[in-house]
C-alpha atoms as a PDB file:
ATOM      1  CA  UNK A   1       2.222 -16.281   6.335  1.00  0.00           C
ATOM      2  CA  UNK A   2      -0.877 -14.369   7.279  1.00  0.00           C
ATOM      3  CA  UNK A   3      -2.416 -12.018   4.287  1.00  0.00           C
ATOM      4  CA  UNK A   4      -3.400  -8.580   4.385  1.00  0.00           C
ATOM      5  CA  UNK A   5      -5.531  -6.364   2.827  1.00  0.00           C
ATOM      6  CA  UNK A   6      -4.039  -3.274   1.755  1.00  0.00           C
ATOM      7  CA  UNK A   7      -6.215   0.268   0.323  1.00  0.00           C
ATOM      8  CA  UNK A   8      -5.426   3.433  -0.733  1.00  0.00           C
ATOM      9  CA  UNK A   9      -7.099   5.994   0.877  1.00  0.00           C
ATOM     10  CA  UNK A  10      -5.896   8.959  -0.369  1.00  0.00           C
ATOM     11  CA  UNK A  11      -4.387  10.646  -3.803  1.00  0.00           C
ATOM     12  CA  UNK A  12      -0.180   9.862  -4.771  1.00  0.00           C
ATOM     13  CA  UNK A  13      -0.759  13.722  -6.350  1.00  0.00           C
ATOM     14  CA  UNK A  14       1.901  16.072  -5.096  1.00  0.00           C
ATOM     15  CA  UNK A  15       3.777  12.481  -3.350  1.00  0.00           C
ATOM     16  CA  UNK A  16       7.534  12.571  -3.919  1.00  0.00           C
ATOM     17  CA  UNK A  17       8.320   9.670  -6.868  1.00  0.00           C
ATOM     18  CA  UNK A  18       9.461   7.561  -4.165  1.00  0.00           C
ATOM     19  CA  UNK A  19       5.957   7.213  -2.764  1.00  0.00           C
ATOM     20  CA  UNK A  20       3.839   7.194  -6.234  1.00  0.00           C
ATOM     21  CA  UNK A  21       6.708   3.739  -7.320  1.00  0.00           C
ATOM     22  CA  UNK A  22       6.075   2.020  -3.578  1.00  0.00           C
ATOM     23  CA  UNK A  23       2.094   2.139  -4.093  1.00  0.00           C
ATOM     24  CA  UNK A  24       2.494   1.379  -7.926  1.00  0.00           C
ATOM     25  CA  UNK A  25       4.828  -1.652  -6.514  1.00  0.00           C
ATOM     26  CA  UNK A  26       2.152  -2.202  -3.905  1.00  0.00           C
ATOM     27  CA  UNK A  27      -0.135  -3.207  -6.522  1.00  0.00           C
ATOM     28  CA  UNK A  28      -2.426  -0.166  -6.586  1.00  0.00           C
ATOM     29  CA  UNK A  29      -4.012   1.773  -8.877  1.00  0.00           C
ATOM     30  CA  UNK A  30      -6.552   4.513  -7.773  1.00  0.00           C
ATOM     31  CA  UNK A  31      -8.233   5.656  -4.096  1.00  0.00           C
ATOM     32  CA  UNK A  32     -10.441   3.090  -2.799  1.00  0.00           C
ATOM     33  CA  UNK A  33      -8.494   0.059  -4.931  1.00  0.00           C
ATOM     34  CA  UNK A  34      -7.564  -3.267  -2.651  1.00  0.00           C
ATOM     35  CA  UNK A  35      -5.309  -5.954  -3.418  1.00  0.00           C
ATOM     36  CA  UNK A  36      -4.755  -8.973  -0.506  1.00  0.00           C
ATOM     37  CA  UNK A  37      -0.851 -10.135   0.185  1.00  0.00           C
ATOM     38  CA  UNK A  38       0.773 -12.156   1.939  1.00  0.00           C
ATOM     39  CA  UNK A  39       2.619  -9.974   4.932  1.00  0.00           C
ATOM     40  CA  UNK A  40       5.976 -10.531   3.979  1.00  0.00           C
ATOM     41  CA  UNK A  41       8.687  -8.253   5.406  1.00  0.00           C
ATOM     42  CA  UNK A  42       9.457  -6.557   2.137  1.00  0.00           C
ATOM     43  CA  UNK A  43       5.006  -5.556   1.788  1.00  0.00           C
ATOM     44  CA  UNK A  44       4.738  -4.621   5.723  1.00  0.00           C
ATOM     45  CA  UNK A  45       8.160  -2.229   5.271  1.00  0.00           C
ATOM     46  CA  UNK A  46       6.575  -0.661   1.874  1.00  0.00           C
ATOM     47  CA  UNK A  47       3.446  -0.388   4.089  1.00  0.00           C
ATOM     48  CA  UNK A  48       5.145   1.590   6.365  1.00  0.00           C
ATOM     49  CA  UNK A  49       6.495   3.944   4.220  1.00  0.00           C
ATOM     50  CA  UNK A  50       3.325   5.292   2.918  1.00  0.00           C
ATOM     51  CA  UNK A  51       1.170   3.951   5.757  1.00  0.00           C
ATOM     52  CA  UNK A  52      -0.344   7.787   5.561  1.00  0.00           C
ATOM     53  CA  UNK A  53      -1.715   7.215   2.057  1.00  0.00           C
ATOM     54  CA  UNK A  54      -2.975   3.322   3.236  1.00  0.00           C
ATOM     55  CA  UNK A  55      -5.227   1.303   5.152  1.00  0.00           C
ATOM     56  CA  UNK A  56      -4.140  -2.048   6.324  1.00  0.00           C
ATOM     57  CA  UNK A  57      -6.287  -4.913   7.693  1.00  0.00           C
ATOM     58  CA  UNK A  58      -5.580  -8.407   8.351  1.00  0.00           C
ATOM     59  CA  UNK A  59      -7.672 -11.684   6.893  1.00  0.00           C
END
């Protein structure tokens, strides 16, 4: 599987629980924090639900 780099760009203040628990699962911790995955289909659909609060880049 390919891996991607995933980092939060913006603040999970005011976010519904929902959102704050999918970027805490993500593996992230503050704005400007980066972890590297593997793209699985479980990461790329958490991804997409808080793909606003994200960037994404492929290695």
């Amino acid at each position: 599987m390919a891996k991607i780099k995933i980092t939060q760009i913006k603040s999970v203040i005011d976010r519904s629980e929902r959102q704050k628990r999918t970027i805490e699962a993500l593996g992230l911790r503050k704005i400007n924090h980066s972890v590297e995955v593997e793209a699985t289909p479980a990461i790329i659909g958490m991804v997409k639900k808080v793909n606003h609060l994200v960037a994404v880049e492929n290695i």
